[in-house]
N, C-alpha and C. Protein backbone atom coordinates (compact mmCIF):
# COMPACT_ATOMS: atom_id res chain seq x y z
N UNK A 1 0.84 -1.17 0.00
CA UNK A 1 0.00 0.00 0.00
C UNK A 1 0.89 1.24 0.00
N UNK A 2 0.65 1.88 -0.88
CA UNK A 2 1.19 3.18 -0.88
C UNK A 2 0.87 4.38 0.61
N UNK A 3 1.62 4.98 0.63
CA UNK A 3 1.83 6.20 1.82
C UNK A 3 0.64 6.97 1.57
N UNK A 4 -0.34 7.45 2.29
CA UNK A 4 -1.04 8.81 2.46
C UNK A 4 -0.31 10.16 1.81
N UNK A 5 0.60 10.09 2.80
CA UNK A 5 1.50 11.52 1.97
C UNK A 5 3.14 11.19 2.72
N UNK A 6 3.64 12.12 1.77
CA UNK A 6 5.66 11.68 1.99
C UNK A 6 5.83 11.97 3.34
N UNK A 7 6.96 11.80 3.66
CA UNK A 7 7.93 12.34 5.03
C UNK A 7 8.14 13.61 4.99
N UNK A 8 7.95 13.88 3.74
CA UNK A 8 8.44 15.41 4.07
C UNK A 8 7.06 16.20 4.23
N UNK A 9 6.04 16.00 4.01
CA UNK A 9 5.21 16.68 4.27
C UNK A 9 4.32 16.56 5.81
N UNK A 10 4.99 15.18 6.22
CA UNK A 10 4.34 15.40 7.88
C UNK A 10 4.67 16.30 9.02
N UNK A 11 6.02 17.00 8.54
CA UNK A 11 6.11 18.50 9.30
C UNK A 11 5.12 19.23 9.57
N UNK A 12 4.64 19.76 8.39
CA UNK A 12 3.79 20.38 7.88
C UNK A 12 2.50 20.82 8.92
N UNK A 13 2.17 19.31 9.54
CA UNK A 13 0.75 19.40 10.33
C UNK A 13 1.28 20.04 11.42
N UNK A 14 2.39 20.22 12.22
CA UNK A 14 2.42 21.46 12.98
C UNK A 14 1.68 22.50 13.38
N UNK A 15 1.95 22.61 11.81
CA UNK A 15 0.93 24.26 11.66
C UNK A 15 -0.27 24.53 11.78
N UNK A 16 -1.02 23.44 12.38
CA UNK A 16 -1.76 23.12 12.69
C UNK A 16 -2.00 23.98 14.07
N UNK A 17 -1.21 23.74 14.39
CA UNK A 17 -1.19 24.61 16.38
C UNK A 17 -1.47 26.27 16.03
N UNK A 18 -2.07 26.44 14.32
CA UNK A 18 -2.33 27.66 14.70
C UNK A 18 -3.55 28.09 15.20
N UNK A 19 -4.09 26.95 15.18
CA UNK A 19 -5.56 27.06 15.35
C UNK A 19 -5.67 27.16 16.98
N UNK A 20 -4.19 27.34 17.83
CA UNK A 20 -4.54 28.05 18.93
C UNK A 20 -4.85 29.61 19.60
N UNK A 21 -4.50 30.85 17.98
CA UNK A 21 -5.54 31.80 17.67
C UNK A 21 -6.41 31.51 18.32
N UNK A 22 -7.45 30.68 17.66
CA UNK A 22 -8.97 30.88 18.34
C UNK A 22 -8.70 31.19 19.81
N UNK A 23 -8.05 31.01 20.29
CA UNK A 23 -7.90 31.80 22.01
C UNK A 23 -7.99 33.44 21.84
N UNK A 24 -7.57 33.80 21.21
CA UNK A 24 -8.26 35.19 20.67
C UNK A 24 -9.82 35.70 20.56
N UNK A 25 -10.52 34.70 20.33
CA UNK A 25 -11.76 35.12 20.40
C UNK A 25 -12.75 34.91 21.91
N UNK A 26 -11.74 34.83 22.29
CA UNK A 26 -12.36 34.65 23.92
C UNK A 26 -12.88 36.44 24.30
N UNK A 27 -11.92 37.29 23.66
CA UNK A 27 -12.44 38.53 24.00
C UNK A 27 -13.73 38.76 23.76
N UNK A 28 -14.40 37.74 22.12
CA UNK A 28 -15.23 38.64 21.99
C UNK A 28 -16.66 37.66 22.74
N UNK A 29 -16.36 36.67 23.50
CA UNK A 29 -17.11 35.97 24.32
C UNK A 29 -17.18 36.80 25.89
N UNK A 30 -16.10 37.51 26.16
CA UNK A 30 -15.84 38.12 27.27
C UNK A 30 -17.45 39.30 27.05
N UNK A 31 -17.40 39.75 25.95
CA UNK A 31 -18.06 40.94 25.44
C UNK A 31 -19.90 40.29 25.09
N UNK A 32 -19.48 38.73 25.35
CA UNK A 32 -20.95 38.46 24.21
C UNK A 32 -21.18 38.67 23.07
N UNK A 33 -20.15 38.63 21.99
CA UNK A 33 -20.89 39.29 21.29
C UNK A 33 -19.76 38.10 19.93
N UNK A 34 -20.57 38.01 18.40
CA UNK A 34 -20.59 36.60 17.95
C UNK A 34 -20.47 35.44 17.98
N UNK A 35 -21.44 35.36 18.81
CA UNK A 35 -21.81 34.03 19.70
C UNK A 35 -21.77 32.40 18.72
N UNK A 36 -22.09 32.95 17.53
CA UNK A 36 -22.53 31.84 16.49
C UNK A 36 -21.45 31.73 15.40
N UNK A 37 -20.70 32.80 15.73
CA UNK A 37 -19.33 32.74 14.42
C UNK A 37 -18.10 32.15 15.21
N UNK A 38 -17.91 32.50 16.87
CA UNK A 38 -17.12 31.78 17.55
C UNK A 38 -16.95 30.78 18.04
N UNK A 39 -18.48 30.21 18.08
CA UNK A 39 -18.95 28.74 18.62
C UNK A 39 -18.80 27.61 17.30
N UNK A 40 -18.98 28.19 16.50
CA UNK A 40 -18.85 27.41 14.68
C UNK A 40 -17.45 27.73 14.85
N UNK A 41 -16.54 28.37 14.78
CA UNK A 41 -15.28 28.05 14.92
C UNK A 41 -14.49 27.20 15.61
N UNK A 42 -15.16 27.02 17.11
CA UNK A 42 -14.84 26.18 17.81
C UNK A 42 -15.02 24.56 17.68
N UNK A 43 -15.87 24.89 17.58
CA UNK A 43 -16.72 23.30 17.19
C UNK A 43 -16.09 22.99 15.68
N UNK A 44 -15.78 23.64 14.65
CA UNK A 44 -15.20 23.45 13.42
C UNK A 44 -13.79 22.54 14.13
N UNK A 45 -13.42 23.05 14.38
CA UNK A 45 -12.00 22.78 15.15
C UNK A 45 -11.67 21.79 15.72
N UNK A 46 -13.03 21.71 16.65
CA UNK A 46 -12.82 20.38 17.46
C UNK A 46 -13.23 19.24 16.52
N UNK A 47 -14.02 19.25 15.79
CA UNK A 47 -14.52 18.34 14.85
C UNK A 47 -13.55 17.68 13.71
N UNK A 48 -12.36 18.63 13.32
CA UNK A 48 -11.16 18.14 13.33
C UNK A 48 -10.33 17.52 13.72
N UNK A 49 -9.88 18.15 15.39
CA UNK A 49 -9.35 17.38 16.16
C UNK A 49 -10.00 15.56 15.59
N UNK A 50 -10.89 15.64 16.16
CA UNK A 50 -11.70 14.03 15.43
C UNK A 50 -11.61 13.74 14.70
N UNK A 51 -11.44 14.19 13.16
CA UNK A 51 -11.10 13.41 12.16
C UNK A 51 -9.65 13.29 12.21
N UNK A 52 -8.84 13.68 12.53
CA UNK A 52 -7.90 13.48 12.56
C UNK A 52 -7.60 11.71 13.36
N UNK A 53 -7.88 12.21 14.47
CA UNK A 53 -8.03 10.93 15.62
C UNK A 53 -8.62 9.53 14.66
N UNK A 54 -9.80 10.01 14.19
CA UNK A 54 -10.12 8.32 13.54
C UNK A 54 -9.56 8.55 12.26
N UNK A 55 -8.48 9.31 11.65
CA UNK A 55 -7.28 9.24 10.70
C UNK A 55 -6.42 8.02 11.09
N UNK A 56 -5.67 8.71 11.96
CA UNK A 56 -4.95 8.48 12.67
C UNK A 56 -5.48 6.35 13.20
N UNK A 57 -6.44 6.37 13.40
CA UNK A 57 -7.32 4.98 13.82
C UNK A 57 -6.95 4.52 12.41
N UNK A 58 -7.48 4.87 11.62
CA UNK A 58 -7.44 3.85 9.91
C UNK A 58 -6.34 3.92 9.26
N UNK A 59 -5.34 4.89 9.51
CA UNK A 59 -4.13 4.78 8.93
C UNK A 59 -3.52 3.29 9.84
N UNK A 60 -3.18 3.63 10.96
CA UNK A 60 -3.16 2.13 11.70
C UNK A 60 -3.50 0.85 11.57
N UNK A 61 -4.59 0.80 10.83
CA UNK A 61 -5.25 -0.20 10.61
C UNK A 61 -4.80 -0.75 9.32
N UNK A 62 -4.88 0.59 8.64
CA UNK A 62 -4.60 0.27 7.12
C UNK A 62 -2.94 0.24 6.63
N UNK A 63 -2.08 0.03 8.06
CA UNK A 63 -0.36 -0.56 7.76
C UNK A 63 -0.09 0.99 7.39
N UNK A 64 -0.47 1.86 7.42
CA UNK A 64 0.23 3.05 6.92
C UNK A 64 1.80 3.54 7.78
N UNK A 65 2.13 4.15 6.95
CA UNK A 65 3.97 4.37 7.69
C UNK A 65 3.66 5.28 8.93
N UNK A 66 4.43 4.88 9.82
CA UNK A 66 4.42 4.98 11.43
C UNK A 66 4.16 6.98 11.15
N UNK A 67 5.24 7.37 10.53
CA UNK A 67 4.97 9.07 10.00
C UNK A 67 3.97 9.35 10.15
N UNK A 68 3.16 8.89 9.33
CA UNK A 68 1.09 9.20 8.89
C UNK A 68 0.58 8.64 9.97
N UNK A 69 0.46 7.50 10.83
CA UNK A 69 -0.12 7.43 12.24
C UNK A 69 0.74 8.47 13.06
N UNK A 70 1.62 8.92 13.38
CA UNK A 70 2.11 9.50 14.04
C UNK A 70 1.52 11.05 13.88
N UNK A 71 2.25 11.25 12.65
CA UNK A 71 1.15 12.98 12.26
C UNK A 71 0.20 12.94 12.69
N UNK A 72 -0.48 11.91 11.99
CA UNK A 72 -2.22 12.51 12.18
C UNK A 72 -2.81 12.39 13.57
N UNK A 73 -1.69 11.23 14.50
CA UNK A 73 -2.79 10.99 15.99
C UNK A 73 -2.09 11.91 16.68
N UNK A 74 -1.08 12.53 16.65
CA UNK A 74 -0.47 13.75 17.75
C UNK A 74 -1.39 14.95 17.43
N UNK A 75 -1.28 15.05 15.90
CA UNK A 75 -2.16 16.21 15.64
C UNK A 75 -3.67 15.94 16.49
N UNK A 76 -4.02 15.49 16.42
CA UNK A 76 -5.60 15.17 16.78
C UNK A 76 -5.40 14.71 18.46
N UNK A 77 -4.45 14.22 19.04
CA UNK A 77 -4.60 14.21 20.52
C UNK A 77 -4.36 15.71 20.92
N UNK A 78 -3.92 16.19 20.20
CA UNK A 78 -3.45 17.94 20.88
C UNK A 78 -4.69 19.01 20.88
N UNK A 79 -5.33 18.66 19.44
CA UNK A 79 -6.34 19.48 19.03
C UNK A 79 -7.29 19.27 19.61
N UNK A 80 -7.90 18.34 19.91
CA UNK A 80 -9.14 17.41 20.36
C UNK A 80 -9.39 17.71 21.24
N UNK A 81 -8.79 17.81 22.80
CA UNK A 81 -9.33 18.61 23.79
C UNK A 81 -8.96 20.06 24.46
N UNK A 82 -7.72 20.67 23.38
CA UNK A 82 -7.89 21.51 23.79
C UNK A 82 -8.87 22.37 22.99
N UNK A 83 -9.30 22.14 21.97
CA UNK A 83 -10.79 22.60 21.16
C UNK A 83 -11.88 22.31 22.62
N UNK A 84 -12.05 21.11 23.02
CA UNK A 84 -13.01 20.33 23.68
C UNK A 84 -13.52 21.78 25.15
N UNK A 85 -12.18 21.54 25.67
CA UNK A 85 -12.10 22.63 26.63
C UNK A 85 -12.19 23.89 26.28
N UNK A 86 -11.70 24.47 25.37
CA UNK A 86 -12.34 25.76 24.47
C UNK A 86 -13.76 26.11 24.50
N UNK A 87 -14.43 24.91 24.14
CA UNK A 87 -15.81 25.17 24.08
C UNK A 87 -16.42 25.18 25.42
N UNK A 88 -15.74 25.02 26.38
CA UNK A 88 -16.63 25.03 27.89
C UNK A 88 -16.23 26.27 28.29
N UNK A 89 -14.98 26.62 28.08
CA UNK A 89 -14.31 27.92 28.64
C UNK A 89 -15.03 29.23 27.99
N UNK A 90 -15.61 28.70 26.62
CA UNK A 90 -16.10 29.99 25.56
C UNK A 90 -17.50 29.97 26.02
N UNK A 91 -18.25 28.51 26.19
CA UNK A 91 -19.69 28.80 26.12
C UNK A 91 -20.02 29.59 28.19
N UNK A 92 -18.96 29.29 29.19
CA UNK A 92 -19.47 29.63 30.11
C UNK A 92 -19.12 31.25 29.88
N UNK A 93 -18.27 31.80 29.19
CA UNK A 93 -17.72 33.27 28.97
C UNK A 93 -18.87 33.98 28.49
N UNK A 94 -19.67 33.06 27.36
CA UNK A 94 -20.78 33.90 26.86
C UNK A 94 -21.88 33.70 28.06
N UNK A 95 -22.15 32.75 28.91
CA UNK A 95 -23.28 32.57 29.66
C UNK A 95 -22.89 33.98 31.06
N UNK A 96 -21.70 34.14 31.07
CA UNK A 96 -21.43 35.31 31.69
C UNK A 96 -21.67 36.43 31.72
N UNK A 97 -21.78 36.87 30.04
CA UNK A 97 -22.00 38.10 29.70
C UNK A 97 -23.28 38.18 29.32
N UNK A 98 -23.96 36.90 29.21
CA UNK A 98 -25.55 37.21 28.84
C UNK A 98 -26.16 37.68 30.57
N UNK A 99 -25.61 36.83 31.93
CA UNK A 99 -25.82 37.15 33.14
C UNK A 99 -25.64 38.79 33.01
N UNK A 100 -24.41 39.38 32.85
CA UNK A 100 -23.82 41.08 33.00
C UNK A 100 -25.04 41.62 32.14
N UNK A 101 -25.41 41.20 31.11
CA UNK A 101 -26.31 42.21 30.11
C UNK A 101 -27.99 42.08 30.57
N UNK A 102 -28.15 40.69 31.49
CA UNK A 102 -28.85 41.09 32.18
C UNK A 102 -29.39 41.59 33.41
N UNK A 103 -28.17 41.94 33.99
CA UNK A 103 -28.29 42.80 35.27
C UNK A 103 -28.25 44.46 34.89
N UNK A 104 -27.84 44.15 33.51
CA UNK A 104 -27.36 45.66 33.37
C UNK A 104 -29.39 45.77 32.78
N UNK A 105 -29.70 45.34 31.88
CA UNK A 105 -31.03 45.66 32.03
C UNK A 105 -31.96 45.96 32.75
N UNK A 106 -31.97 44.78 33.71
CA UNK A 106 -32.90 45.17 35.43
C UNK A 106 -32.67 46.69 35.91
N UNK A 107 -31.24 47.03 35.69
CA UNK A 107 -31.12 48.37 36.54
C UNK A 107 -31.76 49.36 36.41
């Protein structure tokens, strides 16, 4: 069976860790405010993390070179919960500021 992809391109998924940005949008959860563009980002993300993971499962299965299980399941053990935890840290940030926006109403 042929390789998924070369040696030289399993560097590559690294760059992957950029998708720890999205910690940037915590401000605008701090604020409340695109609740549905940051939560779809998140969840985009984590939903990755997962394919990666059952990549990572079928490359294994399917004898692929230790490289391509290796890429794909580090990538996806890294991504996977810290996406996972993202989304608890983001959705209680917004449940915060919906609390602040409604105290600030009552007043």
């Amino acid at each position: 069976m042929e390789a998924w992809f070369s040696p030289q391109t399993a560097p590559w998924f690294s760059f992957l860790s950029l998708f720890a940005l999205l910690a940037c949008l915590s401000e605008y959860a701090k604020k409340g405010l695109y609740r549905s563009g940051v939560m779809t980002a998140y969840w985009a993300a984590f939903g990755l993390g997962i394919a990666f993971l059952l990549g990572a499962g079928a490359a294994f299965l399917l004898h692929q070179p230790i490289y391509v299980v290796f890429s794909l399941g580090l990538t996806g053990i890294v991504m996977t919960p810290a996406m996972g935890g993202g989304i608890i840290g983001i959705t209680r940030e917004y449940r915060r500021a919906e609390m602040r926006q409604s105290i600030a109403q009552d007043l």
